[in-house]
Protein backbone atom coordinates (compact mmCIF):
# COMPACT_ATOMS: atom_id res chain seq x y z
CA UNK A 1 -2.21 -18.08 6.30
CA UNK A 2 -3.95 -15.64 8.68
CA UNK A 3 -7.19 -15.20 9.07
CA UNK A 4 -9.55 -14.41 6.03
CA UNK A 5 -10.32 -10.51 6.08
CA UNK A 6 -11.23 -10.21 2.70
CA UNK A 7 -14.06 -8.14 2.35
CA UNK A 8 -16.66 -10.40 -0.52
CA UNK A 9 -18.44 -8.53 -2.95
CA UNK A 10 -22.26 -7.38 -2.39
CA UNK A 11 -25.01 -9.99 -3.12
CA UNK A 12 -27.03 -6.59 -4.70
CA UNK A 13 -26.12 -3.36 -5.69
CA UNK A 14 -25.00 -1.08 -8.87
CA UNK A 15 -22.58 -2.12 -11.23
CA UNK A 16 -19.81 -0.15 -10.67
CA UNK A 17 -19.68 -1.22 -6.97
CA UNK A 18 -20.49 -5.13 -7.73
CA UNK A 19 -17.28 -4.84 -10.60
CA UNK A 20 -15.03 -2.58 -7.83
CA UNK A 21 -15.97 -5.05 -4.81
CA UNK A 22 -15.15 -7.98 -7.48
CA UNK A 23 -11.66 -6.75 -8.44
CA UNK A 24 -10.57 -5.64 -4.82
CA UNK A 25 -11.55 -8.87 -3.34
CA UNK A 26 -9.24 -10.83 -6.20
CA UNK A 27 -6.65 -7.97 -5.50
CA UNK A 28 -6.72 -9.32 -1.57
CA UNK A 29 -7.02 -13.16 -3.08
CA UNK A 30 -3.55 -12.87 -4.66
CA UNK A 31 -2.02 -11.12 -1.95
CA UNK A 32 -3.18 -14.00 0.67
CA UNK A 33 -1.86 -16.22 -1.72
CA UNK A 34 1.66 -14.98 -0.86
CA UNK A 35 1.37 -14.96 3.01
CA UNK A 36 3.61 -16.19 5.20
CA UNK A 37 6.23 -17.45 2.45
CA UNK A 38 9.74 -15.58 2.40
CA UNK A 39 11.46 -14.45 -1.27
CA UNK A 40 12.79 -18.04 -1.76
CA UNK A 41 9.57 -19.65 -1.38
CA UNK A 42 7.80 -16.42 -3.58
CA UNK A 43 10.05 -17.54 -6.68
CA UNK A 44 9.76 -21.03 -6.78
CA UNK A 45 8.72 -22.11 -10.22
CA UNK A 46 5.88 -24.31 -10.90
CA UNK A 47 7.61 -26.64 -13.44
CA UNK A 48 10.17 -26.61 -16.22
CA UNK A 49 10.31 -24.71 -18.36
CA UNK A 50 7.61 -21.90 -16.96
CA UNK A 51 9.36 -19.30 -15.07
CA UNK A 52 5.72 -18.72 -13.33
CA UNK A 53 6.20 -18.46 -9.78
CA UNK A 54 3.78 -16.45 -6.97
CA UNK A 55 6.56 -13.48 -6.88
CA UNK A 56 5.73 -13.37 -11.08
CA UNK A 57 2.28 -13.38 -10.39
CA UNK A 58 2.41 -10.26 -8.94
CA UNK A 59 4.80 -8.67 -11.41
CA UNK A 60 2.45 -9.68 -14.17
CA UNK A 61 -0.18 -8.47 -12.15
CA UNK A 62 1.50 -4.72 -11.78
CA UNK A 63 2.18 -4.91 -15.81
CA UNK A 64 -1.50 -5.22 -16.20
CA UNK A 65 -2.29 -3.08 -13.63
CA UNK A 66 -0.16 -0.04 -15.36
CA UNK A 67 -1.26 -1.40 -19.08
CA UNK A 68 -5.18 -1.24 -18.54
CA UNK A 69 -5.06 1.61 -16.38
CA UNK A 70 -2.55 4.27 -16.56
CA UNK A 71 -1.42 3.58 -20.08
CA UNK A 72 -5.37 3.77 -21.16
CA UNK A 73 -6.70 6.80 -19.29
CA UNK A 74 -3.22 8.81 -18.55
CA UNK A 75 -0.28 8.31 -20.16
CA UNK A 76 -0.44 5.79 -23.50
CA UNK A 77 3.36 5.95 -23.16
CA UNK A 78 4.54 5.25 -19.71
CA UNK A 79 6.70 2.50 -19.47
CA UNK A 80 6.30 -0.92 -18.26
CA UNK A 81 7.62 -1.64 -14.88
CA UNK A 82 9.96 -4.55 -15.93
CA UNK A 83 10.37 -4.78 -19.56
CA UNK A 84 11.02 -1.87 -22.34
CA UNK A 85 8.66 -2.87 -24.37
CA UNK A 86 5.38 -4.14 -23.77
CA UNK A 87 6.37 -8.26 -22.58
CA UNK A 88 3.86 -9.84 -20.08
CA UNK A 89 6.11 -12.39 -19.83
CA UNK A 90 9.17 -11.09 -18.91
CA UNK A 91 7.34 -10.20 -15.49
CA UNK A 92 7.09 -13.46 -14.62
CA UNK A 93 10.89 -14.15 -14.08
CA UNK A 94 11.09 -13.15 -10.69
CA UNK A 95 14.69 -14.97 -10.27
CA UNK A 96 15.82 -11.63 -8.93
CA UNK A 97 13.51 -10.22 -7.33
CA UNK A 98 11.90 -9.57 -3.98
CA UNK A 99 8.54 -9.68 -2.29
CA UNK A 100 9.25 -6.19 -1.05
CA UNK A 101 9.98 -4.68 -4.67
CA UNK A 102 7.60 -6.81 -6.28
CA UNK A 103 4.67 -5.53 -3.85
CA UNK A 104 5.73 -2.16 -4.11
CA UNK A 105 5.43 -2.04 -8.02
CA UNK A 106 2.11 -3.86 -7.39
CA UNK A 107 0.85 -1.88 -4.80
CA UNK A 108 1.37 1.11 -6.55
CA UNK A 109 -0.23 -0.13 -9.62
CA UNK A 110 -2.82 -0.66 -7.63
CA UNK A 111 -3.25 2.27 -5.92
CA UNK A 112 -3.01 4.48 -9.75
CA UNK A 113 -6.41 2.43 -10.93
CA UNK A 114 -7.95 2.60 -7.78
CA UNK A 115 -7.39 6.47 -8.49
CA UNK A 116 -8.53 6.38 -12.20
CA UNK A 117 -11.62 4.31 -11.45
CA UNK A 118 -12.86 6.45 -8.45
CA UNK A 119 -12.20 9.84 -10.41
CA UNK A 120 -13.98 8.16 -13.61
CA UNK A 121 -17.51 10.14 -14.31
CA UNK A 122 -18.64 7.07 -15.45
CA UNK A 123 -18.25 3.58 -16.65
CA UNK A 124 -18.86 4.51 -19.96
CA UNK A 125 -15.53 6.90 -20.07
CA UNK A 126 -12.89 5.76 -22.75
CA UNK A 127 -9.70 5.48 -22.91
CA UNK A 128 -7.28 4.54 -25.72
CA UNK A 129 -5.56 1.36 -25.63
CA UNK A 130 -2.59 1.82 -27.52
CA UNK A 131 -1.89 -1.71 -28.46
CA UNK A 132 -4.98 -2.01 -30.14
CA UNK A 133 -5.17 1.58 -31.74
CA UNK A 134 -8.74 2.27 -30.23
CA UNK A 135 -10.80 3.21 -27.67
CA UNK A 136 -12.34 1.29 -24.49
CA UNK A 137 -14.15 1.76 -21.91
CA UNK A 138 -13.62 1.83 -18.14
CA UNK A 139 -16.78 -0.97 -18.02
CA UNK A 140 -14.85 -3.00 -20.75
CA UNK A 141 -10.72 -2.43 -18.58
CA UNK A 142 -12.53 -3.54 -15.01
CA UNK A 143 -13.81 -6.70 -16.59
CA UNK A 144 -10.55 -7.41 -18.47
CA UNK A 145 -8.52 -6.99 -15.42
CA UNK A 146 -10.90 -8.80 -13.23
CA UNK A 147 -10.76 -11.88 -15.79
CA UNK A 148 -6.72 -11.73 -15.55
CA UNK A 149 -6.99 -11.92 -11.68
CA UNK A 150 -9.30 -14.61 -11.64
CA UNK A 151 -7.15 -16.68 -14.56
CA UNK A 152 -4.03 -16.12 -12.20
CA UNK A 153 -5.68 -16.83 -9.03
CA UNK A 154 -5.91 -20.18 -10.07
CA UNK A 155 -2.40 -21.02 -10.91
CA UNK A 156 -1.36 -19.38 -7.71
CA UNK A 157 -3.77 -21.41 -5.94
CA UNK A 158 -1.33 -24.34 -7.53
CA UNK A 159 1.73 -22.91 -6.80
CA UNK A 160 0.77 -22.30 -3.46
CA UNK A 161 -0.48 -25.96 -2.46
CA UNK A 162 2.93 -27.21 -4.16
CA UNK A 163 5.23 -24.70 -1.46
CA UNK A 164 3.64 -25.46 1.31
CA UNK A 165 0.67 -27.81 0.75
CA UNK A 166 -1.57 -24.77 1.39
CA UNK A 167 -5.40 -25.04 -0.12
CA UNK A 168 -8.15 -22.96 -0.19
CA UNK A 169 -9.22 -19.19 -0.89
């Protein structure tokens, strides 16, 4: 892995920022996580019979991206990058994928709720989360989203050490 150029989130300051700084800097964790390997090494699965792999990480990641950010605030009905219907799983078989499509769908994900958040009056503003037939707020989708990245950081800090021996943030 290259150097570390994350940038960690501020010891003090306002909500919004400290939740923001938070999410980018496990946005830039996952990312390093994939460094350096090519596509083979991205899909290699953890164990049978989990498809999870570091290349399904980010899928998953870009399916919660676009569910908890576009589908709340913009369009409830916009489709799901890799599944008709709304699967989490499916995401994670990466078996034919590549780091270059999988990034792209990610990186645009990314890029849409970066968007949302920074237009967003306030943390307060709802949006309705179709699955659940009500309304939440920005506040509540940066904290959800944050928890996913830091549940999924872990098992790609696994996955990682088992390619390549790799440890560490």
């Amino acid at each position: 892995m290259s150097a570390d150029d994350r940038v960690g989130p501020p010891l003090t300051g306002g909500e919004r920022e400290t939740l923001r700084a938070f999410l980018d800097y496990h946005r830039a964790t996952l990312a390093r996580k994939c460094e350096g390997l090519t596509d083979e090494q991205l899909r290699q699965r953890s164990m049978p019979p989990s498809t999870l792999s570091l290349l399904g990480l980010v899928r998953h990641m870009a399916e919660v991206e676009r569910a908890w950010f576009r589908r709340v605030f913009e369009d409830h009905d916009a489709p799901m990058v890799w599944s008709d219907r709304i699967d989490f799983q499916a995401a994670y078989d990466a078996s034919g994928s590549s780091r270059a499509e999988a990034f792209a769908a990610w990186e645009a994900e990314v890029g849409h709720a970066r968007r949302i958040e920074r237009e967003a009056e306030t943390l307060d503003q709802a949006g309705y989360q179709p699955r659940w037939g009500r309304e939440v707020s920005l506040r509540m989708v940066l904290v959800h989203v944050l928890l996913e990245y830091g549940r999924h950081n872990g098992h790609a800090d696994f996955l990682r050490e088992g390619i390549d021996g790799t440890v560490g943030a």
